[in-house]
C-alpha atoms as a PDB file:
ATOM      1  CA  UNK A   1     125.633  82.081  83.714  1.00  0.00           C
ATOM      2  CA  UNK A   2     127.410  85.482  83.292  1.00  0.00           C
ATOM      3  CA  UNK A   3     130.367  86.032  85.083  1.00  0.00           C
ATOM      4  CA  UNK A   4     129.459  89.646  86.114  1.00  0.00           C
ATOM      5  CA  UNK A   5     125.709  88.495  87.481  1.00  0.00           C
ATOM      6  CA  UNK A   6     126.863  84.826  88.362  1.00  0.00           C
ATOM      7  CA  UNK A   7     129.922  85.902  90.707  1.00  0.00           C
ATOM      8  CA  UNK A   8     127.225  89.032  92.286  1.00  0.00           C
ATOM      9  CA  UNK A   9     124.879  86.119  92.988  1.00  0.00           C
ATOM     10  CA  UNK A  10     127.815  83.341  94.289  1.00  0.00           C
ATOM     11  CA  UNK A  11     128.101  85.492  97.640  1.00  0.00           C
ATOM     12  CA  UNK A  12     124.604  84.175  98.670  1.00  0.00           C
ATOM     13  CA  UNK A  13     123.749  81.176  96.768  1.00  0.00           C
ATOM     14  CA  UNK A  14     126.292  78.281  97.186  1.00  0.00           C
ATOM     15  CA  UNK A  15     124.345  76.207  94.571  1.00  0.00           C
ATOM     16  CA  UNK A  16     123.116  76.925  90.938  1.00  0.00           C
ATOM     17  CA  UNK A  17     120.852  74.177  89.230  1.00  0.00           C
ATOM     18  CA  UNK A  18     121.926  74.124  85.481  1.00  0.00           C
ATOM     19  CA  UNK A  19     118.805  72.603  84.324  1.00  0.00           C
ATOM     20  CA  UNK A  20     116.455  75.436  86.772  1.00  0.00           C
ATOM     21  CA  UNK A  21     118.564  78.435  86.018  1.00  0.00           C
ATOM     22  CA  UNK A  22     117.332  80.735  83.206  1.00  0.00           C
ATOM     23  CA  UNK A  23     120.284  83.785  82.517  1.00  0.00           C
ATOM     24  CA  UNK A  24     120.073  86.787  79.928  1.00  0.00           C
ATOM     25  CA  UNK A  25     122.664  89.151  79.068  1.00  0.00           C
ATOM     26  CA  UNK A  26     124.270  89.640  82.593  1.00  0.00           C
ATOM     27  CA  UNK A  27     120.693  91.141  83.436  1.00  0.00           C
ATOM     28  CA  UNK A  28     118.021  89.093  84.501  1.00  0.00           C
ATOM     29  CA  UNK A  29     118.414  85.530  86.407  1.00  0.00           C
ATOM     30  CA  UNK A  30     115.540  83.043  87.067  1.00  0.00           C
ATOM     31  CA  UNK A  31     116.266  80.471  89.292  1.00  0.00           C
ATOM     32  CA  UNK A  32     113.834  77.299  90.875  1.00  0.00           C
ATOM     33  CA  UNK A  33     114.659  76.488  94.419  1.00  0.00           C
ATOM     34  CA  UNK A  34     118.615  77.534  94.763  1.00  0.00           C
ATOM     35  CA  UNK A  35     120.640  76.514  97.527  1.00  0.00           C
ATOM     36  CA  UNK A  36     121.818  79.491  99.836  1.00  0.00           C
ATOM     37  CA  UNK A  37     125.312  80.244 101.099  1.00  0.00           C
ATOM     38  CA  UNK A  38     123.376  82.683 103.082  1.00  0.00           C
ATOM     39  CA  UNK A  39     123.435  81.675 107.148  1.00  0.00           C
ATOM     40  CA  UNK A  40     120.159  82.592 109.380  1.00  0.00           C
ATOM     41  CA  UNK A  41     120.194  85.341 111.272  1.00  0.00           C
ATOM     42  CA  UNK A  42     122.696  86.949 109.831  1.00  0.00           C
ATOM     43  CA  UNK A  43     121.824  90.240 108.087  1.00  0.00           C
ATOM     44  CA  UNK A  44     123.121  91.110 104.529  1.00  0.00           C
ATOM     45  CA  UNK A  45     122.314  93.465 101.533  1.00  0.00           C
ATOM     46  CA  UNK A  46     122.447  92.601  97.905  1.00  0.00           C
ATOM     47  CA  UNK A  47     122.571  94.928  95.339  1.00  0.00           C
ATOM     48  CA  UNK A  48     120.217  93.414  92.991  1.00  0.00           C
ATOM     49  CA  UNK A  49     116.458  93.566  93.214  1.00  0.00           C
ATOM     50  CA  UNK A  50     114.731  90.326  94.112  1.00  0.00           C
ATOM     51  CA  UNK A  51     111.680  88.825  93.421  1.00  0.00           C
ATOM     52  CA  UNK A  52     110.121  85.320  95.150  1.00  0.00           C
ATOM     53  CA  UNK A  53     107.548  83.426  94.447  1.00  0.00           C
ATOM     54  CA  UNK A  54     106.947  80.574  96.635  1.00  0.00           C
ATOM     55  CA  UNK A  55     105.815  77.228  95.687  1.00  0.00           C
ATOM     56  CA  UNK A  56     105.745  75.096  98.383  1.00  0.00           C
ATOM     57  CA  UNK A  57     106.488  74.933 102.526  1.00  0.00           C
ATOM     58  CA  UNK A  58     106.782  77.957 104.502  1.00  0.00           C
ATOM     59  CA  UNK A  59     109.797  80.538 105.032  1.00  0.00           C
ATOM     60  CA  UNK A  60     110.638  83.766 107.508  1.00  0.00           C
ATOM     61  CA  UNK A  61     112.788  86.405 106.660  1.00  0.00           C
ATOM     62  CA  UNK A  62     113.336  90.036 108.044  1.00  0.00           C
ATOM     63  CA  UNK A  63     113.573  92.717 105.604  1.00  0.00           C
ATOM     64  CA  UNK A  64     115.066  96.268 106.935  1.00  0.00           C
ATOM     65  CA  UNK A  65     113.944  94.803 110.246  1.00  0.00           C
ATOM     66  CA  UNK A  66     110.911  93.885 109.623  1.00  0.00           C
ATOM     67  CA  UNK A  67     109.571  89.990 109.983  1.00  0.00           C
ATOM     68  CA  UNK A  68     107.515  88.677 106.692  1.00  0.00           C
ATOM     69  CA  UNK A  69     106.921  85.034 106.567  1.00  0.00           C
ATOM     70  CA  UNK A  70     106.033  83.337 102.527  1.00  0.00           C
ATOM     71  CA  UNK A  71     103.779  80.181 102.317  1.00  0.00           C
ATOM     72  CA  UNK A  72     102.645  78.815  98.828  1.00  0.00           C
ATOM     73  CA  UNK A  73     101.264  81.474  96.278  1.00  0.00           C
ATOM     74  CA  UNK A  74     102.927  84.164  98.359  1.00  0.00           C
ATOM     75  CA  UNK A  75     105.264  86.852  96.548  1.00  0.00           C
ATOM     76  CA  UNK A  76     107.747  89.203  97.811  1.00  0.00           C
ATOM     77  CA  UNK A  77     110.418  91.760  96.307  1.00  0.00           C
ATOM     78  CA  UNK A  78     113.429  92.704  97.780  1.00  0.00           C
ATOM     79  CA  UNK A  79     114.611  96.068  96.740  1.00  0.00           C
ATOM     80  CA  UNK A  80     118.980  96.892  95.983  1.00  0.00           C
ATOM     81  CA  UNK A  81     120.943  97.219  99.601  1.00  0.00           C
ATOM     82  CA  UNK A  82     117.991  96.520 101.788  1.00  0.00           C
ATOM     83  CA  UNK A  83     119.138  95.213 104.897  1.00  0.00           C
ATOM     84  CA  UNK A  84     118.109  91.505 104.389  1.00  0.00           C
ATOM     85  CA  UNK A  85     117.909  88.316 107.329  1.00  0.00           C
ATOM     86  CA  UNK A  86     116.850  85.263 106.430  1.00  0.00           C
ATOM     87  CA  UNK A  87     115.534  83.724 109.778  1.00  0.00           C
ATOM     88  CA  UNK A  88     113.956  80.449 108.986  1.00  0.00           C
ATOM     89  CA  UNK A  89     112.874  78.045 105.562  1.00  0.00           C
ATOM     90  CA  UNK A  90     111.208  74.855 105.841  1.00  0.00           C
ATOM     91  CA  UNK A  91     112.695  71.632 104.934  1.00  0.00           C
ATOM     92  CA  UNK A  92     109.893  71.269 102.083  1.00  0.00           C
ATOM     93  CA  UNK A  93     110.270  75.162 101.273  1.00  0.00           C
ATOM     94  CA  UNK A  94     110.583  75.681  97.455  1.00  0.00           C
ATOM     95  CA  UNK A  95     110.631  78.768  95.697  1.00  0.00           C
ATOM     96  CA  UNK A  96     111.599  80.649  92.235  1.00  0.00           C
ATOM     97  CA  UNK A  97     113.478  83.795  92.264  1.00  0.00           C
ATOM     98  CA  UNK A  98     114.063  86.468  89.660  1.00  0.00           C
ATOM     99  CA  UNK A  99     117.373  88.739  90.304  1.00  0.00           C
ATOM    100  CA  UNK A 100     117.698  91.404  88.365  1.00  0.00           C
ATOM    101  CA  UNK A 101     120.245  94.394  87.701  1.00  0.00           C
ATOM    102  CA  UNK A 102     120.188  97.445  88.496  1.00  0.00           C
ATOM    103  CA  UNK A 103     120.921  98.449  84.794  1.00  0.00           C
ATOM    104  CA  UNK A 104     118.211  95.780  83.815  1.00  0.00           C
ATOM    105  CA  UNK A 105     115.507  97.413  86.087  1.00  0.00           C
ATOM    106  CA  UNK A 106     116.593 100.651  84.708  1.00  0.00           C
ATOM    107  CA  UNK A 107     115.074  99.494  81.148  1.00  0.00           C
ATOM    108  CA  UNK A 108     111.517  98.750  82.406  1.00  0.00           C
ATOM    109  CA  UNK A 109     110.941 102.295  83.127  1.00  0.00           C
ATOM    110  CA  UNK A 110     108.954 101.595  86.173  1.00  0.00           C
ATOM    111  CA  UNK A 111     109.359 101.598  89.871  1.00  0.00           C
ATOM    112  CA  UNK A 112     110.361 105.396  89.707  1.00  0.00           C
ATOM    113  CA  UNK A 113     107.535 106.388  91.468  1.00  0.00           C
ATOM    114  CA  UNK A 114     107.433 107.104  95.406  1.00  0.00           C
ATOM    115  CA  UNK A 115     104.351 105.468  95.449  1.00  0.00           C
ATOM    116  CA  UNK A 116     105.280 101.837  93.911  1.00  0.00           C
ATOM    117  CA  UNK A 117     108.850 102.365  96.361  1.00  0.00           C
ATOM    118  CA  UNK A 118     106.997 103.454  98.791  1.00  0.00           C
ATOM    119  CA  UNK A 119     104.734 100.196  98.417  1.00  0.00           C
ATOM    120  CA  UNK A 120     107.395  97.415  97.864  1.00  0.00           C
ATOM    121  CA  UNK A 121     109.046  99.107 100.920  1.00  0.00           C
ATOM    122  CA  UNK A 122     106.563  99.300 103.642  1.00  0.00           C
ATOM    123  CA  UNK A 123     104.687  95.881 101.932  1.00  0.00           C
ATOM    124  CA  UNK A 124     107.108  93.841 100.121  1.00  0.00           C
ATOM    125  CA  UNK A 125     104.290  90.181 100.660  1.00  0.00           C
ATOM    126  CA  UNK A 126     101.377  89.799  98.651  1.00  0.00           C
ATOM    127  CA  UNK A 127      99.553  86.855  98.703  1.00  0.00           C
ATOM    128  CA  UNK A 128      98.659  85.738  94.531  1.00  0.00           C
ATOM    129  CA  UNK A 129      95.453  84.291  93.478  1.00  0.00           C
ATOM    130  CA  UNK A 130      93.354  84.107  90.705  1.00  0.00           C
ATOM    131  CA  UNK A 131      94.589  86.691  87.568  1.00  0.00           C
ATOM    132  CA  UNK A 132      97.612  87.563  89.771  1.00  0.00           C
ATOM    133  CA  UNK A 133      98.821  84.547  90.372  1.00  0.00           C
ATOM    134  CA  UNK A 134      98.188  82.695  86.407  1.00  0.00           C
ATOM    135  CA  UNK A 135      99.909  86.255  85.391  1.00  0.00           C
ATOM    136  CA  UNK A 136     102.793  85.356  86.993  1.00  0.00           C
ATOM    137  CA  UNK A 137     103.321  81.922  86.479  1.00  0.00           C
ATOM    138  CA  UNK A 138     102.203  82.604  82.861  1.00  0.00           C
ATOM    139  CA  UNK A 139     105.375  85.206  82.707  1.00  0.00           C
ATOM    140  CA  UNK A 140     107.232  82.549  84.407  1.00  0.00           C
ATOM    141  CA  UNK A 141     106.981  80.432  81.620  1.00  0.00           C
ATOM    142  CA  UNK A 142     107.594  82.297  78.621  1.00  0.00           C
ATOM    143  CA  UNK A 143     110.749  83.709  80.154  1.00  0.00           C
ATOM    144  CA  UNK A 144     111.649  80.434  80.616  1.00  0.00           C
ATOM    145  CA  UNK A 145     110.459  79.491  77.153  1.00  0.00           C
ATOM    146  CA  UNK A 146     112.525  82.571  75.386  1.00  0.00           C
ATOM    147  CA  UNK A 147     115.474  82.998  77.662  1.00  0.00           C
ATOM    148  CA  UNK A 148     116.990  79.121  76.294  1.00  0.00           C
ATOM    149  CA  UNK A 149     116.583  80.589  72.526  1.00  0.00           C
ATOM    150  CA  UNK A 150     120.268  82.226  72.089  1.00  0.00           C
ATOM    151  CA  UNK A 151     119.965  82.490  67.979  1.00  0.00           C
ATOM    152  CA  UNK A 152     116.794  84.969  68.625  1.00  0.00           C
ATOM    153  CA  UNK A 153     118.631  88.760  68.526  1.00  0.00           C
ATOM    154  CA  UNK A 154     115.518  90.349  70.291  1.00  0.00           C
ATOM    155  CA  UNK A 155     115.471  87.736  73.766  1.00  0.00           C
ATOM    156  CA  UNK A 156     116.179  90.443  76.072  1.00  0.00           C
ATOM    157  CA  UNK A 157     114.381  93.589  74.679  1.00  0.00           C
ATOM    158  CA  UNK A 158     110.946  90.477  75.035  1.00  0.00           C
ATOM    159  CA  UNK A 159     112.309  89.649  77.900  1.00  0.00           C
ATOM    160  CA  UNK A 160     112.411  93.246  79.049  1.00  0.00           C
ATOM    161  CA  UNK A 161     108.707  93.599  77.236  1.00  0.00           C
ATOM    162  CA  UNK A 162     107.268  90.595  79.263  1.00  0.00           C
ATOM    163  CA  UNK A 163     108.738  92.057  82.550  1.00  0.00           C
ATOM    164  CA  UNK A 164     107.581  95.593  82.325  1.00  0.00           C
ATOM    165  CA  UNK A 165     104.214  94.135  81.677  1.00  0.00           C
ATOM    166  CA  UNK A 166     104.182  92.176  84.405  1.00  0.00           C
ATOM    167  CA  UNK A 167     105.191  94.190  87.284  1.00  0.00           C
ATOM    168  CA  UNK A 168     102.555  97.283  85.725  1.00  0.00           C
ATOM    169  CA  UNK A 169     100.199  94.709  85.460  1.00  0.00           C
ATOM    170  CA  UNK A 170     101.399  93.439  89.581  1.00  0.00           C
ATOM    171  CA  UNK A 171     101.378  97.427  90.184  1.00  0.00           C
ATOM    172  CA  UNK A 172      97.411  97.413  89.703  1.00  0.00           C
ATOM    173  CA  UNK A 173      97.307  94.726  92.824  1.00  0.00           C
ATOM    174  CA  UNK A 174      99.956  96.320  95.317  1.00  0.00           C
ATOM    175  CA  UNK A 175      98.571 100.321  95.422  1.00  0.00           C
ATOM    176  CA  UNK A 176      96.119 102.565  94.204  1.00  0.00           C
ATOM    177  CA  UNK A 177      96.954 105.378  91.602  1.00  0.00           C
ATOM    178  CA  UNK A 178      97.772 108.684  93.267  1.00  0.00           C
ATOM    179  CA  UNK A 179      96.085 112.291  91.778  1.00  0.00           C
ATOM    180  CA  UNK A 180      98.443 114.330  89.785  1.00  0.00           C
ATOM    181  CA  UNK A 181      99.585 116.213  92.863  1.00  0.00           C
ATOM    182  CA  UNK A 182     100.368 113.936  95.163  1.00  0.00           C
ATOM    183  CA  UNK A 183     102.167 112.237  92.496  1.00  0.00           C
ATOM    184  CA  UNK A 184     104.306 114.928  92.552  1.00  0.00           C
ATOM    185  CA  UNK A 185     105.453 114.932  95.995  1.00  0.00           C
ATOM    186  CA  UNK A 186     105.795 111.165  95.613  1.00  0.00           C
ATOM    187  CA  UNK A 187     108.158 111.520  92.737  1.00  0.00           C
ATOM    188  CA  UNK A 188     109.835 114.091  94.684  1.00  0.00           C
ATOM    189  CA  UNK A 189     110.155 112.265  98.008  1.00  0.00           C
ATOM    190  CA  UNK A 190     111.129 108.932  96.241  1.00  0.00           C
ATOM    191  CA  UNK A 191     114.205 111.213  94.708  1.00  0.00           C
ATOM    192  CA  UNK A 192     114.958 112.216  98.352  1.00  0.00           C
ATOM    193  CA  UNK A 193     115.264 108.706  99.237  1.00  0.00           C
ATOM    194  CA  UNK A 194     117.426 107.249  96.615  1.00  0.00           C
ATOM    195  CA  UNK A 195     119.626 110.022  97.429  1.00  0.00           C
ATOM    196  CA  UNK A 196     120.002 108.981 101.077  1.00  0.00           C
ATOM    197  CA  UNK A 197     120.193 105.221 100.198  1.00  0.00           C
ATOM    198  CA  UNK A 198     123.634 106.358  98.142  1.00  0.00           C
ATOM    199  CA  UNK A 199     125.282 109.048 100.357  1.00  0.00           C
ATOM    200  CA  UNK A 200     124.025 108.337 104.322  1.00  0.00           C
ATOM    201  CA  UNK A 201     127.219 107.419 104.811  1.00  0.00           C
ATOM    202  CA  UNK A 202     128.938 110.264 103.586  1.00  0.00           C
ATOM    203  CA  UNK A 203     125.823 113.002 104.339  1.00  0.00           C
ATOM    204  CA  UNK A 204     123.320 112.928 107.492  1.00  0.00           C
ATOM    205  CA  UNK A 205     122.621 116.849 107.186  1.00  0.00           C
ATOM    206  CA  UNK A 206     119.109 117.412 104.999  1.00  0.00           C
ATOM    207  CA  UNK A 207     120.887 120.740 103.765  1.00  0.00           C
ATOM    208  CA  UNK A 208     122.846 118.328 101.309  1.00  0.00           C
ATOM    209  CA  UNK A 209     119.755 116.760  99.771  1.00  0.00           C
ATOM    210  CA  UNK A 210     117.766 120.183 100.056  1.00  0.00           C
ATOM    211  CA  UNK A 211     120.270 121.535  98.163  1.00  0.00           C
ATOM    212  CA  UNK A 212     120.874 117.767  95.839  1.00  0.00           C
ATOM    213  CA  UNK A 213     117.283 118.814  94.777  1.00  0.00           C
ATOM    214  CA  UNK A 214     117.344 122.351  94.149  1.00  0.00           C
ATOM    215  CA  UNK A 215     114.645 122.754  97.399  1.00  0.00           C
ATOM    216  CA  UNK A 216     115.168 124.332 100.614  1.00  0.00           C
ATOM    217  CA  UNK A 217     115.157 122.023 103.556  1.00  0.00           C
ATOM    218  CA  UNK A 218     112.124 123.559 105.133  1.00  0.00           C
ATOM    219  CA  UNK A 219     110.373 122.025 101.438  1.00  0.00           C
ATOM    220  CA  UNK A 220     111.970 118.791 101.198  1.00  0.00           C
ATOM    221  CA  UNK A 221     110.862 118.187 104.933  1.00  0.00           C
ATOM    222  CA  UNK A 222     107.180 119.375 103.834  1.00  0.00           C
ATOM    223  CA  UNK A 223     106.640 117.158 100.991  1.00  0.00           C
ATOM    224  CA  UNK A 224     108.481 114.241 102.700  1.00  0.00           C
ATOM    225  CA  UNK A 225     106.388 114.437 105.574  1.00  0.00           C
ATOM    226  CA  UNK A 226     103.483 114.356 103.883  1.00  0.00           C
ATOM    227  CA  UNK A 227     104.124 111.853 101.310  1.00  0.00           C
ATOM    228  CA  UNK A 228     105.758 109.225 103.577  1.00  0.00           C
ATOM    229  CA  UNK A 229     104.707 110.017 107.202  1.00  0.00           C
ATOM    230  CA  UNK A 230     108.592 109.938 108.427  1.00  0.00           C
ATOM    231  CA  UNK A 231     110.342 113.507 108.514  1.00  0.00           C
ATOM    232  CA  UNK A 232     113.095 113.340 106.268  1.00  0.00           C
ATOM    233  CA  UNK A 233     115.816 113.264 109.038  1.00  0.00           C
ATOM    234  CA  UNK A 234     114.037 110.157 110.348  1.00  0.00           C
ATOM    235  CA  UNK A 235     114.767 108.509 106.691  1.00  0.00           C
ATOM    236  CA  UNK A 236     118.334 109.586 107.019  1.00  0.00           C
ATOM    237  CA  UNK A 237     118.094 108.102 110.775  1.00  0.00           C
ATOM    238  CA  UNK A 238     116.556 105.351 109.746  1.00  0.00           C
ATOM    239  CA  UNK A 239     119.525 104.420 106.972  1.00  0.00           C
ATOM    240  CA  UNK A 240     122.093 105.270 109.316  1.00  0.00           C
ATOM    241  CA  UNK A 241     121.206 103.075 112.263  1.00  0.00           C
ATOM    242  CA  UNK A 242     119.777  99.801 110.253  1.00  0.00           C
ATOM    243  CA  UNK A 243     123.384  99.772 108.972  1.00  0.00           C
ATOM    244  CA  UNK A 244     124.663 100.323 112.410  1.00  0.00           C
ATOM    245  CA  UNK A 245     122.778  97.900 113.986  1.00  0.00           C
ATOM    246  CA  UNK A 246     123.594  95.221 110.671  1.00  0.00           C
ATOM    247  CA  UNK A 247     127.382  95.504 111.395  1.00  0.00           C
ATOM    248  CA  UNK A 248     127.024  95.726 115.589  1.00  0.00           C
ATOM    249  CA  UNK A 249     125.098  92.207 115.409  1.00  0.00           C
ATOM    250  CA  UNK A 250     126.449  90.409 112.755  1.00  0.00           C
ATOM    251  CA  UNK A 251     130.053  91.424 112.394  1.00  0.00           C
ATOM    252  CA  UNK A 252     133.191  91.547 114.729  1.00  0.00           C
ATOM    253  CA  UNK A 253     134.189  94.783 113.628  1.00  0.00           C
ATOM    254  CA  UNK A 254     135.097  97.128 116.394  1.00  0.00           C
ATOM    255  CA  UNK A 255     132.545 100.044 116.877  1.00  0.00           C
ATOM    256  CA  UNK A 256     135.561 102.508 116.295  1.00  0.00           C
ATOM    257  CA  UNK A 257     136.121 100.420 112.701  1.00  0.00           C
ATOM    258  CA  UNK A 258     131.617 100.555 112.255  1.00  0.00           C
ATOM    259  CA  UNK A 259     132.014 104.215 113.059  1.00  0.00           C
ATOM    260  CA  UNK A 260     134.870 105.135 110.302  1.00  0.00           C
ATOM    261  CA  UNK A 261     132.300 102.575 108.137  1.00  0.00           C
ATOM    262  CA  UNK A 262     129.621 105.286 108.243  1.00  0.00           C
ATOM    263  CA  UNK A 263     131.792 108.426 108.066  1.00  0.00           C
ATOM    264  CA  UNK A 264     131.277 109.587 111.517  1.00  0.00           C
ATOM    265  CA  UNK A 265     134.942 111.517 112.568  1.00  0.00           C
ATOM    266  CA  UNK A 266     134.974 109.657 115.372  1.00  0.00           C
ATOM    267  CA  UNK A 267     134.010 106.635 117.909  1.00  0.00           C
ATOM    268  CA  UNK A 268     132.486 109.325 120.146  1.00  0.00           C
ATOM    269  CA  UNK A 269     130.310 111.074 117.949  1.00  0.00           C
ATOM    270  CA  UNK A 270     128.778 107.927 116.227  1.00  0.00           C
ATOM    271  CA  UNK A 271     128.244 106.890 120.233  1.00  0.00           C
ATOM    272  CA  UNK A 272     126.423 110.282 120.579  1.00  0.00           C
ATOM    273  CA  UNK A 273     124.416 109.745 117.382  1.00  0.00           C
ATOM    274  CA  UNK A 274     123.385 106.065 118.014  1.00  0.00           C
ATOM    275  CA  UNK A 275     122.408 106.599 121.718  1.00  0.00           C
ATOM    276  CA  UNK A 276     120.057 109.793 120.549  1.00  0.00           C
ATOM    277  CA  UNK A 277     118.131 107.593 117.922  1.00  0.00           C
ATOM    278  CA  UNK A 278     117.960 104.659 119.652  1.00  0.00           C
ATOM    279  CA  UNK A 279     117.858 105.767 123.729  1.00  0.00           C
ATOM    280  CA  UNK A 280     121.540 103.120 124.366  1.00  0.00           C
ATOM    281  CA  UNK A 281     124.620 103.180 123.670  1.00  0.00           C
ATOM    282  CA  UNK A 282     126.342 101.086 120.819  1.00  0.00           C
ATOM    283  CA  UNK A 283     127.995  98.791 123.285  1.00  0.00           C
ATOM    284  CA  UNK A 284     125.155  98.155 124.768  1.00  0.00           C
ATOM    285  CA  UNK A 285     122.974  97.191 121.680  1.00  0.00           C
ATOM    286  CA  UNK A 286     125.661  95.017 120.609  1.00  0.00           C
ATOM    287  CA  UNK A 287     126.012  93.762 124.321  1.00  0.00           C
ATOM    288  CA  UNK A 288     122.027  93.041 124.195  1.00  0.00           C
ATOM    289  CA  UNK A 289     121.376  91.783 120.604  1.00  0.00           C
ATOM    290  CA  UNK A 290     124.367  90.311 118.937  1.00  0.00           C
ATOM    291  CA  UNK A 291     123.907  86.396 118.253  1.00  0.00           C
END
C-alpha cells in the first residue's frame, strides 16, 4: 500500500486484506470486503471519493443525511467530505470498494459537470444489471489483472483509461444528457458548489462566490435556482448546518469550540444562525439527537 493513500484510508478501515487489496501509485485502491474502524452511527467525512459495489447481504448507510440501503448488485459513490454514517451491515454483507484521490479523479476528466454532481449527489444507489453490471465487474477484473504488473511503465495511465471509460460508460445509466444551455448553468452551478464545499466555513455571504465567479449575486442565485432547485444560500445553509449537526451529535466538543469550528465570531451568533435554519436552538438539537 502507499503510505500517503494507506495512512488516509487507516482512519476508517482497521483491516487491509493483502491478498484482496489492489494499490496504484498513491491513487487508486481496490479493496474486497475490508474491515471498518468506522463505528455506526457515528458520522464522518473522507476526503477521497468512494465507490461500492456490493456482493452479497444487505447494508444501511446515511449519506449527507440521507438513508440508502445496498443489497447484492447494488452500487453507490460517495463523493470527497460528504458527511458519511454508516448505520447498519449484515453479518453476510460483502462488498468491493474503489477509493480514489482527489488528484487521481482529477485525471479522468469527468465528473465536472453539475449534472453528473448533481446526480451522484441527490442519487448516489443504482441498482446494476445486465451491460451495467458485466461492465463493471469486467473493469473489476482487469484492474485487478493490471494493477499486480509493477514492471509495466503505463499501469496507471490504463488504469486511468479503464476508469474513465467506465464511469462515462456508468454516466449513460445514472442521467440524461442536458442541451447546450442548460449545460451551461450546470457547469456554472456545479462551480458554485465546489466553492462552498471549500470555504463555508470561512464564507456564508453569496457576495463572496458572486464575486469568486465574476457574476453578480442576483445571477449566481438565477442560474442556481434553476439548475438545482435550492437557492444558493440554501446550499451554503445546507453545508453549514450538516457540519453543525455532524459535530453536535457525534462529538463532545462544546458548541462555543463547534462555533469557532465554522468561523462564526461567536457562540451567540452561530446560536442565531442554527436556530433560523433549523427552527431550535443548538442545545436543543444536541439535547434531542445526540446518541
Amino acid at each position: 500500500m502507499d503510505n500517503t493513500l494507506s495512512s488516509t484510508l487507516q482512519k476508517y478501515i482497521e483491516h487491509f486484506p493483502e491478498s484482496r487489496t489492489f494499490s496504484i501509485d498513491n491513487m487508486l485502491t481496490i479493496i474486497d470486503s475490508p474491515q471498518f474502524a468506522v463505528l455506526p452511527n457515528h458520522p464522518y467525512r473522507c476526503p477521497l471519493s468512494v465507490a461500492i459495489y456490493c456482493t452479497h447481504g444487505t447494508g444501511t448507510g446515511r449519506i449527507n443525511a440521507k438513508t440508502f440501503s445496498l443489497t447484492a448488485g447494488g452500487f453507490m459513490i460517495v463523493l470527497p467530505n460528504q458527511i458519511t454514517e454508516l448505520v447498519d451491515i449484515s453479518d453476510d454483507f460483502r462488498a468491493t470498494y474503489i477509493l480514489m484521490t482527489d488528484d487521481f479523479t482529477a485525471t479522468l476528466g469527468i465528473g465536472n459537470t453539475f449534472s453528473l454532481h448533481s446526480t451522484i449527489s441527490q442519487h448516489p444507489h443504482i441498482d446494476l444489471a445486465g451491460r451495467a453490471k458485466e461492465a463493471l465487474e469486467s473493469y473489476l477484473s482487469m484492474c485487478k489483472s493490471i494493477i499486480p504488473e509493477h514492471q509495466n511503465p503505463h499501469r496507471l495511465e490504463i488504469i486511468t483509461l479503464l476508469t474513465r471509460a467506465f464511469f462515462l460508460g456508468l454516466g449513460y445509466f445514472m442521467h440524461k444528457t442536458e442541451s447546450s444551455d442548460s449545460s451551461r448553468q450546470s457547469e456554472l452551478t456545479n462551480q458554485f458548489i465546489r466553492l462552498v464545499e471549500q470555504n463555508y466555513t470561512q464564507h456564508r455571504d453569496l457576495g463572496y462566490y458572486a464575486e469568486q465567479l465574476a457574476l453578480t449575486p442576483k445571477h449566481i442565485s438565477l442560474v442556481v435556482k434553476q439548475s438545482s432547485g435550492k437557492s444558493a444560500t440554501e446550499w451554503i445553509e445546507k453545508y453549514v448546518i450538516l457540519d453543525a449537526i455532524t459535530q453536535l451529535t457525534s462529538t463532545d466538543k462544546s458548541i462555543k469550540e463547534i462555533a469557532y469550528d465554522l468561523g462564526f465570531p461567536s457562540q451567540s451568533f452561530f446560536g442565531k444562525y442554527f436556530l433560523r435554519v433549523t427552527g431550535v436552538s443548538p442545545a436543543q438539537y444536541r439535547k434531542t439527537h445526540k446518541k
